[in-house]
C-alpha atoms as a PDB file:
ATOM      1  CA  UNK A   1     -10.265 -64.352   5.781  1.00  0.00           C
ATOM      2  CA  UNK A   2      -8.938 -64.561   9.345  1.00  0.00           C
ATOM      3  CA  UNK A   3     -10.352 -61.613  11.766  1.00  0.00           C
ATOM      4  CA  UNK A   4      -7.173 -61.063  12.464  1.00  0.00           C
ATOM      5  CA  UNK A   5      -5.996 -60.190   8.836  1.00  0.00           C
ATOM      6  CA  UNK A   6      -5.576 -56.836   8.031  1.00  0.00           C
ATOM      7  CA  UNK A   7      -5.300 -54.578   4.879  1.00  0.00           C
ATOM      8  CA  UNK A   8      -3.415 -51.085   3.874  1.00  0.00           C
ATOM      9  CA  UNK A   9      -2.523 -49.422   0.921  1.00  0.00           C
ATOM     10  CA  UNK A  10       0.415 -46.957   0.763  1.00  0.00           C
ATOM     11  CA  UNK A  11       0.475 -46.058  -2.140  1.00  0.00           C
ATOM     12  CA  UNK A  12      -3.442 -44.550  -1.732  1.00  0.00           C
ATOM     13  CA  UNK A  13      -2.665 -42.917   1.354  1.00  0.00           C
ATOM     14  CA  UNK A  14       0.373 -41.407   0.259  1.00  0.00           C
ATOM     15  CA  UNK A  15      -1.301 -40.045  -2.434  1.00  0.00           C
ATOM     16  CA  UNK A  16      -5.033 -39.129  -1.688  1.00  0.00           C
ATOM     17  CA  UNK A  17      -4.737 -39.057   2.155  1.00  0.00           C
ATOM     18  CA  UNK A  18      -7.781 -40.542   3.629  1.00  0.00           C
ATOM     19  CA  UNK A  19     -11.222 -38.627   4.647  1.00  0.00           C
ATOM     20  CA  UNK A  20     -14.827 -39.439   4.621  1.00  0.00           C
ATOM     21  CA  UNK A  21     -15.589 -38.710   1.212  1.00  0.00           C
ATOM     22  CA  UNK A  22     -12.513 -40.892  -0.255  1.00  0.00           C
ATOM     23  CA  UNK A  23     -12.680 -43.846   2.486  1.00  0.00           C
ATOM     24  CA  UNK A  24     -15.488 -45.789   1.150  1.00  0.00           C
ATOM     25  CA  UNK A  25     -13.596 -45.954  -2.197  1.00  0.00           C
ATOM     26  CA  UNK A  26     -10.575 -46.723  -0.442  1.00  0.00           C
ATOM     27  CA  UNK A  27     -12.310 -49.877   0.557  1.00  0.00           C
ATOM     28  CA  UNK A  28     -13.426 -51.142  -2.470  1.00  0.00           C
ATOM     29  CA  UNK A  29     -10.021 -50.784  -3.573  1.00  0.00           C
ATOM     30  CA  UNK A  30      -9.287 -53.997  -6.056  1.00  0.00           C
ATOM     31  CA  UNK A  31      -6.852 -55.282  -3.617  1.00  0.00           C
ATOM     32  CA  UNK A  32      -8.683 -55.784  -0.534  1.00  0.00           C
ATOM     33  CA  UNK A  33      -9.168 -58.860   0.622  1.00  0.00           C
ATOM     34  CA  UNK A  34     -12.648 -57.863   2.820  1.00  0.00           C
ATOM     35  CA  UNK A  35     -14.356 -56.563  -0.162  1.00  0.00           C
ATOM     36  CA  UNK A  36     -17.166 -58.650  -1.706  1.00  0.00           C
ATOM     37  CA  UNK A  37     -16.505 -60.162  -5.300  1.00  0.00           C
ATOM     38  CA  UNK A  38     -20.055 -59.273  -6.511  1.00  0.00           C
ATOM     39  CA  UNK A  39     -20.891 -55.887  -8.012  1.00  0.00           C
ATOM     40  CA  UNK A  40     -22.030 -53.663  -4.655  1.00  0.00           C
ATOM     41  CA  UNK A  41     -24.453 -50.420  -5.455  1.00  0.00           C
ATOM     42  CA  UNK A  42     -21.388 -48.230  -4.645  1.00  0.00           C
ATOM     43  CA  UNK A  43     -19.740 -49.293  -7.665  1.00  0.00           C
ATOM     44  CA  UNK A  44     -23.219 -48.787  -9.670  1.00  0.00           C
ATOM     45  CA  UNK A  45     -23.347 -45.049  -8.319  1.00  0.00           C
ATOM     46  CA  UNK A  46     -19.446 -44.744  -9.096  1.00  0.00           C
ATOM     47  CA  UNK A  47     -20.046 -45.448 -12.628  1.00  0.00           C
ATOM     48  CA  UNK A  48     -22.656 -42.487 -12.711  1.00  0.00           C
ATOM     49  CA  UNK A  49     -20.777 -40.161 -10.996  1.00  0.00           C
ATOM     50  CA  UNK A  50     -22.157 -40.400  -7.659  1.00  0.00           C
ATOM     51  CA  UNK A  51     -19.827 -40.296  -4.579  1.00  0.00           C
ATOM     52  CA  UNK A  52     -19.373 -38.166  -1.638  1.00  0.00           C
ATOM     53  CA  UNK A  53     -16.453 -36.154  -2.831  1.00  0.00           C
ATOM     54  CA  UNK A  54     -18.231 -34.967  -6.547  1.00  0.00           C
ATOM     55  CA  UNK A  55     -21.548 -34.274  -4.278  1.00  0.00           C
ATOM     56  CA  UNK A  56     -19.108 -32.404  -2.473  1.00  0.00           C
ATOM     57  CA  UNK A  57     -17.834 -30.173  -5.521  1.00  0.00           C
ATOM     58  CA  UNK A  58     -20.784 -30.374  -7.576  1.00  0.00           C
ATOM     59  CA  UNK A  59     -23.377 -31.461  -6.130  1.00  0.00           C
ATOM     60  CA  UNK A  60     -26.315 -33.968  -7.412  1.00  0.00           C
ATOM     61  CA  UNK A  61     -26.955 -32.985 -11.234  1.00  0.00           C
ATOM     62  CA  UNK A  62     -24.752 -30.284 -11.088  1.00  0.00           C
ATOM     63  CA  UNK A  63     -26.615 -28.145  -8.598  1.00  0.00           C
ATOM     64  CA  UNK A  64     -23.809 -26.891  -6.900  1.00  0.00           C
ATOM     65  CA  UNK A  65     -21.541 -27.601  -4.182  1.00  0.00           C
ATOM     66  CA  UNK A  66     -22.591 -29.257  -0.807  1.00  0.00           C
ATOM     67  CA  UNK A  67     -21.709 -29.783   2.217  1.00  0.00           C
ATOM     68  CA  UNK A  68     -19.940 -32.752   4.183  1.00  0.00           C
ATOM     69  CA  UNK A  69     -22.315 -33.507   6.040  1.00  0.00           C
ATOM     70  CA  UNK A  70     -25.241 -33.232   3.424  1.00  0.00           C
ATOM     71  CA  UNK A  71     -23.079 -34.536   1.033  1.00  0.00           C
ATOM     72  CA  UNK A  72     -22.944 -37.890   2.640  1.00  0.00           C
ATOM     73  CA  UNK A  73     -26.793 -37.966   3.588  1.00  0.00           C
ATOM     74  CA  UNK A  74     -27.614 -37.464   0.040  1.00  0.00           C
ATOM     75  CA  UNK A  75     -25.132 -40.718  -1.174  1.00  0.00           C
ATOM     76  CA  UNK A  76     -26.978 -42.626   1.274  1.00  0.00           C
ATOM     77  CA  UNK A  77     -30.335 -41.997  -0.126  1.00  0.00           C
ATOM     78  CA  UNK A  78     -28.893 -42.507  -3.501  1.00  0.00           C
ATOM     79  CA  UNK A  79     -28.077 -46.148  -1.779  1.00  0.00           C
ATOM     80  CA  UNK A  80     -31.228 -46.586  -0.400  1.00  0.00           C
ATOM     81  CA  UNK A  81     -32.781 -46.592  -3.610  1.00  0.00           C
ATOM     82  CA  UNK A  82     -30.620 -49.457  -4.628  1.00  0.00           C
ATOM     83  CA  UNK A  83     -30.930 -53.119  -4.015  1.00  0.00           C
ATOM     84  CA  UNK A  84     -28.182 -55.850  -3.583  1.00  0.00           C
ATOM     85  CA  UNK A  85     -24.795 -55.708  -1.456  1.00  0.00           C
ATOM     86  CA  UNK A  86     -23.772 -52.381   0.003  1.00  0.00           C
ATOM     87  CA  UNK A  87     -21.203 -50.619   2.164  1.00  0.00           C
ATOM     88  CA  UNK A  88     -22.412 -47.690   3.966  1.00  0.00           C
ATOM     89  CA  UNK A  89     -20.194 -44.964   6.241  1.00  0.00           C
ATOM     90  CA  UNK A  90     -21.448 -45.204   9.339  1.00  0.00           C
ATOM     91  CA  UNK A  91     -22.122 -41.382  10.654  1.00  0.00           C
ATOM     92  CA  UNK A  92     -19.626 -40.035  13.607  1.00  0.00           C
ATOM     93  CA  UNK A  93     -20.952 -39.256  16.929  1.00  0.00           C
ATOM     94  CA  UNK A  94     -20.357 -35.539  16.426  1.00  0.00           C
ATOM     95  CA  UNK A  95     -21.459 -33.828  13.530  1.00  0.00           C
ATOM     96  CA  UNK A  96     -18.912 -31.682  13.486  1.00  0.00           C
ATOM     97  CA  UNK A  97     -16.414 -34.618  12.671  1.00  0.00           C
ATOM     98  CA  UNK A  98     -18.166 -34.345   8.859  1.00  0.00           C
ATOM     99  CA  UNK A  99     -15.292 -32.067   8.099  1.00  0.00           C
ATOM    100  CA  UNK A 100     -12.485 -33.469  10.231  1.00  0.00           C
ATOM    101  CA  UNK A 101     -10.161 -36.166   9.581  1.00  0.00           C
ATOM    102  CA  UNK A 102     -10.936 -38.676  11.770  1.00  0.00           C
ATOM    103  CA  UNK A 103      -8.296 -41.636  12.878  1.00  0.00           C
ATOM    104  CA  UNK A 104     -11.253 -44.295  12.777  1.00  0.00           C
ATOM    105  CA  UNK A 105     -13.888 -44.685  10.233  1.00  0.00           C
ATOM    106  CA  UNK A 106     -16.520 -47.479  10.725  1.00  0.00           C
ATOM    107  CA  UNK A 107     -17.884 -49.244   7.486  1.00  0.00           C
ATOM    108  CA  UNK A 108     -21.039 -52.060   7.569  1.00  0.00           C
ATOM    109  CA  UNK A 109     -21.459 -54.165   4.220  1.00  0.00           C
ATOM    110  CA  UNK A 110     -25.144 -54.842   4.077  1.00  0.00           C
ATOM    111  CA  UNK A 111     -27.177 -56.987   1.981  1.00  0.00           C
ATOM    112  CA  UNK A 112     -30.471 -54.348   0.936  1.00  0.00           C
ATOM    113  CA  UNK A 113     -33.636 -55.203  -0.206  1.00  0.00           C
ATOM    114  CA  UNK A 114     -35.778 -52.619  -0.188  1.00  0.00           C
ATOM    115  CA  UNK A 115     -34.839 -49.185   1.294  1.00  0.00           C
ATOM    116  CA  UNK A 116     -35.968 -50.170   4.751  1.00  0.00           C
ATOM    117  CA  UNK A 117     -34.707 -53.461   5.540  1.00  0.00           C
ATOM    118  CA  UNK A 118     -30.650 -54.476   5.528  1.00  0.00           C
ATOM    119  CA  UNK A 119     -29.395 -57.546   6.447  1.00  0.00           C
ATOM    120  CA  UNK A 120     -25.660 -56.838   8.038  1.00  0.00           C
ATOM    121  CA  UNK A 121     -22.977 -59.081   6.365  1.00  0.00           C
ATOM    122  CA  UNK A 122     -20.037 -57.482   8.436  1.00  0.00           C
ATOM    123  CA  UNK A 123     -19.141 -54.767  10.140  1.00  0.00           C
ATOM    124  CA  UNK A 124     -15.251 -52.988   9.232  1.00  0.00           C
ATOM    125  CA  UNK A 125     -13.211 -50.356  10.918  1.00  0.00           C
ATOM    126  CA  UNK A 126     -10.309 -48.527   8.783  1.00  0.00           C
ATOM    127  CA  UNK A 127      -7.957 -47.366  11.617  1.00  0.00           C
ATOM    128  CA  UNK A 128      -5.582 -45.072  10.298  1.00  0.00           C
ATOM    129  CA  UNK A 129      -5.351 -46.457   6.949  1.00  0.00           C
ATOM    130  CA  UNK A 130      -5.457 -49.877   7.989  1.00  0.00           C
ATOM    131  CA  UNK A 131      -8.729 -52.179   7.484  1.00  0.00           C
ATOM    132  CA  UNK A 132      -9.585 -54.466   9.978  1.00  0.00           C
ATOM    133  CA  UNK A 133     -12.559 -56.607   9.797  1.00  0.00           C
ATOM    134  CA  UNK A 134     -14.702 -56.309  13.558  1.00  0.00           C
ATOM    135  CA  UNK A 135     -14.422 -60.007  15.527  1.00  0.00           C
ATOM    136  CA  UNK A 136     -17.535 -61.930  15.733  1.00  0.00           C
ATOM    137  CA  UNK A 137     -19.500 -62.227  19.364  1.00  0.00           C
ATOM    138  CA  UNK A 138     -18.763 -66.177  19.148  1.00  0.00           C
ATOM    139  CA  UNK A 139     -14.978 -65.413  18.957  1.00  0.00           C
ATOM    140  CA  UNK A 140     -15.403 -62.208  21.595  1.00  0.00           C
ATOM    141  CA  UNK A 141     -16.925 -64.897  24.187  1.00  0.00           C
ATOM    142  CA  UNK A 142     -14.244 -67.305  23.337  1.00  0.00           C
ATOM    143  CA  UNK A 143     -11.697 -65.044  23.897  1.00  0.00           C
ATOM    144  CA  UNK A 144     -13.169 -63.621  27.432  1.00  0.00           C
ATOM    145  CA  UNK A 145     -13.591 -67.244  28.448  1.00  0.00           C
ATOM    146  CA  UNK A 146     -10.074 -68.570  28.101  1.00  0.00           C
ATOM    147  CA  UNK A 147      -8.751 -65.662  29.294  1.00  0.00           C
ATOM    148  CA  UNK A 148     -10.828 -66.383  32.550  1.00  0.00           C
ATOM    149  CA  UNK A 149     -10.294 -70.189  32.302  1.00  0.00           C
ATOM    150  CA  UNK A 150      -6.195 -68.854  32.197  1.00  0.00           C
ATOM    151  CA  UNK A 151      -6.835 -66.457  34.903  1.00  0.00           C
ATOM    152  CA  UNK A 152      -8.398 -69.358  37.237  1.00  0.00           C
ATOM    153  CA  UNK A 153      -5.861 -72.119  36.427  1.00  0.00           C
ATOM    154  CA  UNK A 154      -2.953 -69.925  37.875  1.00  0.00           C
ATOM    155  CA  UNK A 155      -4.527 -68.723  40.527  1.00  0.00           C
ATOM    156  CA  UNK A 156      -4.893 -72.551  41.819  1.00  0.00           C
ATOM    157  CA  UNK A 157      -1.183 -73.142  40.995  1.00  0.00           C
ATOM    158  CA  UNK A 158      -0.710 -69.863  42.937  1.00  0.00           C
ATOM    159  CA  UNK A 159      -3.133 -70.903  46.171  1.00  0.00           C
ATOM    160  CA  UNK A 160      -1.761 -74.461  46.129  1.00  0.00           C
ATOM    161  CA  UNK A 161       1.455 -74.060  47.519  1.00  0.00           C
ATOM    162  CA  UNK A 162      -0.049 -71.124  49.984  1.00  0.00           C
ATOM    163  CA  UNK A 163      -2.175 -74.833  51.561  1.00  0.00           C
ATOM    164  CA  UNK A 164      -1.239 -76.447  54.730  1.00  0.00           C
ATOM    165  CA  UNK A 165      -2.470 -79.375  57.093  1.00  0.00           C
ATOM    166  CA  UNK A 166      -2.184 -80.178  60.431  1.00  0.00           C
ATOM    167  CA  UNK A 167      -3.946 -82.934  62.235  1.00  0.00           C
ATOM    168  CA  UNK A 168      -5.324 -80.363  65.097  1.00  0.00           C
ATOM    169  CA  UNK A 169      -6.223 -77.314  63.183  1.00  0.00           C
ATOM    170  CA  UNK A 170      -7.317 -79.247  59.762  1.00  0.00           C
ATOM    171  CA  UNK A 171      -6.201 -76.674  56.714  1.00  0.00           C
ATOM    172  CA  UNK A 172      -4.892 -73.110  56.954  1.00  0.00           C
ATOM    173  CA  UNK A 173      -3.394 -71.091  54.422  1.00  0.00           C
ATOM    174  CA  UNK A 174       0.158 -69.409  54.708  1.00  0.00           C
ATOM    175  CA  UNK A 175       0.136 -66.368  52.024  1.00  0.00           C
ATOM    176  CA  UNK A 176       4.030 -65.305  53.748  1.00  0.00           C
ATOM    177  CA  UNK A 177       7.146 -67.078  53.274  1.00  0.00           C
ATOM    178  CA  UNK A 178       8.410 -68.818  55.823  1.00  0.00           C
ATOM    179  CA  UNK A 179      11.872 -68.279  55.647  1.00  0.00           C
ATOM    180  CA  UNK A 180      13.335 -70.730  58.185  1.00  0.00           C
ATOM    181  CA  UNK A 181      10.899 -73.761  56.637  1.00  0.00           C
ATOM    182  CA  UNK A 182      11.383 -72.976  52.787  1.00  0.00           C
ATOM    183  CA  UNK A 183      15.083 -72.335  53.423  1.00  0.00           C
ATOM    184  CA  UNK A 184      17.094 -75.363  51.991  1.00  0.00           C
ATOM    185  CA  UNK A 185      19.220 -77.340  54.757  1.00  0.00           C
ATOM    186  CA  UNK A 186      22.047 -76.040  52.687  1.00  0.00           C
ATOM    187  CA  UNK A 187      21.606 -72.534  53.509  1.00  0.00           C
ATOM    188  CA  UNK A 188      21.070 -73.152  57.324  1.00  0.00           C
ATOM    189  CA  UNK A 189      24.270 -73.280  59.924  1.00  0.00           C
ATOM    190  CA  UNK A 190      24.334 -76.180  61.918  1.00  0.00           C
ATOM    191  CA  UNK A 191      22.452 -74.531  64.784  1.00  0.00           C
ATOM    192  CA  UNK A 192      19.785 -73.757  62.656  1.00  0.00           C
ATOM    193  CA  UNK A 193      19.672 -76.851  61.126  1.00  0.00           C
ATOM    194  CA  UNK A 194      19.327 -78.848  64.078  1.00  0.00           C
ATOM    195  CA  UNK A 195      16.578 -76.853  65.595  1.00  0.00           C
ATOM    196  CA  UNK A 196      14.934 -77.352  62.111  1.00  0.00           C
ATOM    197  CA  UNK A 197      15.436 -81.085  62.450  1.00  0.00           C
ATOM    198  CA  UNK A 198      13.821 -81.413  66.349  1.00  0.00           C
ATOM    199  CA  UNK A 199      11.268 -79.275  65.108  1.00  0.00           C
ATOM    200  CA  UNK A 200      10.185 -81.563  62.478  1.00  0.00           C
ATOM    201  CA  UNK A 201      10.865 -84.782  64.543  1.00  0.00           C
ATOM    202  CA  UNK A 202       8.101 -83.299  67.187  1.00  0.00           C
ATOM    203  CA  UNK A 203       5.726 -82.497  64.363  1.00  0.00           C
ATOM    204  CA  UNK A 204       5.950 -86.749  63.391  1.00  0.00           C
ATOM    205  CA  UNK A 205       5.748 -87.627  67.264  1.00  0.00           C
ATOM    206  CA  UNK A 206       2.766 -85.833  67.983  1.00  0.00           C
ATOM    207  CA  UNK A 207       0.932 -88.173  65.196  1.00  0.00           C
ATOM    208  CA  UNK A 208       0.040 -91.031  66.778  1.00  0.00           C
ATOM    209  CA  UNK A 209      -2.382 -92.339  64.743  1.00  0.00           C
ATOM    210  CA  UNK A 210      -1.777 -95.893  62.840  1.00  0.00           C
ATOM    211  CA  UNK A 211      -0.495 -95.777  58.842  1.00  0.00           C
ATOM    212  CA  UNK A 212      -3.635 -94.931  56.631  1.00  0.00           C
ATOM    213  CA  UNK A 213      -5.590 -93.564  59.190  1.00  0.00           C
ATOM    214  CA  UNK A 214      -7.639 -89.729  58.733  1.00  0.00           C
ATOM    215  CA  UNK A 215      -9.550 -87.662  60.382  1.00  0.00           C
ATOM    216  CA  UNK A 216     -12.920 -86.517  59.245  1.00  0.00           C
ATOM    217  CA  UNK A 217     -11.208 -83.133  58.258  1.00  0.00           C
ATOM    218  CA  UNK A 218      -8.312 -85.272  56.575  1.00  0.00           C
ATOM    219  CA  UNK A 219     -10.714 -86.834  54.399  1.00  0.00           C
ATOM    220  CA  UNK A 220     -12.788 -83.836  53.662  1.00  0.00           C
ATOM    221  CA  UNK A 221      -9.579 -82.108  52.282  1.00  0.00           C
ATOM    222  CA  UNK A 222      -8.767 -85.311  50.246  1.00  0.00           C
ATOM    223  CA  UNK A 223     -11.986 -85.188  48.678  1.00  0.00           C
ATOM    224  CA  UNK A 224     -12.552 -81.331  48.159  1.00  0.00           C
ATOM    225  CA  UNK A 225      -8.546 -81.465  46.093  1.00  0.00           C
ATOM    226  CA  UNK A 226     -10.038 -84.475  44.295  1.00  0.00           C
ATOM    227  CA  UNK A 227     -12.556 -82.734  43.287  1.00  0.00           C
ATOM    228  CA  UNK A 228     -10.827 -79.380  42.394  1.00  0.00           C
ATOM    229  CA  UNK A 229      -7.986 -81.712  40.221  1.00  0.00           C
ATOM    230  CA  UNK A 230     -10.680 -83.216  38.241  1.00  0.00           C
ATOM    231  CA  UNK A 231     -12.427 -79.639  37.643  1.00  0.00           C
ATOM    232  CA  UNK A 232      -9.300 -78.572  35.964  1.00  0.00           C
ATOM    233  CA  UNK A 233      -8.392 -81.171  34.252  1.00  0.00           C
ATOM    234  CA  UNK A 234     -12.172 -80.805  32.126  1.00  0.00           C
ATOM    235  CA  UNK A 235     -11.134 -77.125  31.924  1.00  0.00           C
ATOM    236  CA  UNK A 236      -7.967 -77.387  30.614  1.00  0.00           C
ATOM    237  CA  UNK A 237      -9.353 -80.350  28.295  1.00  0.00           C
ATOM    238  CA  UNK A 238     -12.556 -77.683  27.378  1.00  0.00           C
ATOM    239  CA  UNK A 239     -11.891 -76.605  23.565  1.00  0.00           C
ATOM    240  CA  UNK A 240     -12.257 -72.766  24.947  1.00  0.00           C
ATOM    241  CA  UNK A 241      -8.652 -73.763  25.718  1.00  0.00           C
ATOM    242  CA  UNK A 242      -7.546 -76.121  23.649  1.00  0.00           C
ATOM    243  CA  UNK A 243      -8.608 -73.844  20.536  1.00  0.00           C
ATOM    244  CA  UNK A 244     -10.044 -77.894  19.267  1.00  0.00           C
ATOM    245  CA  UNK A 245     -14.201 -77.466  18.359  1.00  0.00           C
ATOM    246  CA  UNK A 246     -15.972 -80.361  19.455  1.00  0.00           C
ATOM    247  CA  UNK A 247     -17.643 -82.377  16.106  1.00  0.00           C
END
């Protein structure tokens, strides 16, 4: 199953709502795809008339109604004295939530074998109505990274164009449009277009230097945008963004 596969059932909700005491066994419904194929110790207390909603009316052995809250710490001792593959209710943050419909209900499937030592096989959350299964921390880190990796590749694209040279003052970066430079020769009236020519003729006269030739700074710059091109071209070839794992 993908993590990003989901699961709801209508029908259920329509019919029985959805609380604490009915959410586990709205998990294990036959349908859902998340749900183990072996026999979990839910299912075994199930079958003997264990679950948080009868503890609720009646109680354990017919002692008499409970409470939410108690209601739920008694199933999970009932659990704990079970072995093999479980799913246990995680407990909200306020314990006055017991009672309340909550939008969010978390649910870990655990592998027990003895009643103080779980192995966790997956963590779920049911958010209103509809299971999801929580991502992994591989795919979390994934994620974050070529979101970063994204982030950093268009801010070069951004910052390259924002780069220029001259031979006297070496690099400097121009964050503001200039209008009279970008503007195509088009768009300019013949005044402004000849003043745009001179303007660039000077710029080529005041190079005197022989075809080839580079300053230290020239070189420098060469070297440093080498460097950069071939740092994002391993990034963008990294399988953080390629979504390819390397064998």
């Amino acid at each position: 199953m993908s993590e990003t596969d989901s699961f709801v059932d209508p029908v259920f909700l329509a019919r029985f709502g959805l609380s604490r005491w009915n959410v586990v066994e709205y998990f294990l419904h036959p349908l859902n795809p998340f749900r183990t194929k072996v026999n979990t110790s839910n299912e075994v207390l199930s079958m003997q008339g264990v679950a948080v909603g009868v503890l609720m009316q009646q109680g354990l052995r017919g002692e008499g109604p409970m409470t939410p809250q108690a209601a739920e710490e008694e199933y999970s001792n009932q659990l704990r004295q079970n072995t093999g593959e479980q799913y246990e209710l995680l407990p909200p943050t306020d314990p006055a939530m017991f009672a309340l419909p909550s939008p969010l209900y978390t649910i870990r499937h655990v592998l027990r074998t003895n009643p103080t030592t779980v192995k966790v096989l997956g963590i779920y959350y049911v958010v209103e109505g509809v299971i999801y299964k929580a991502p992994s921390v591989r795919s979390l880190m994934k994620a974050n990274v070529a979101r970063t990796l994204e982030g950093l590749s268009g801010a070069c694209q951004v910052l390259s164009v924002c780069a220029r040279f001259q031979p006297s003052t070496g690099y400097t970066w121009h964050f503001e449009a200039d209008g009279e430079d970008d503007a195509t020769e088009a768009d300019l009236d013949p005044v402004a277009l000849r003043k745009l020519h001179q303007r660039r003729k000077r710029r080529k006269i005041l190079d005197h230097r022989r075809p080839g030739e580079r300053t230290a700074a020239e070189e420098e710059g060469i070297r440093a945008s080498e460097a950069m091109d071939r740092i994002l071209v391993r990034l963008s070839q990294s399988s953080a963004v390629t979504g390819k794992d390397k064998s």
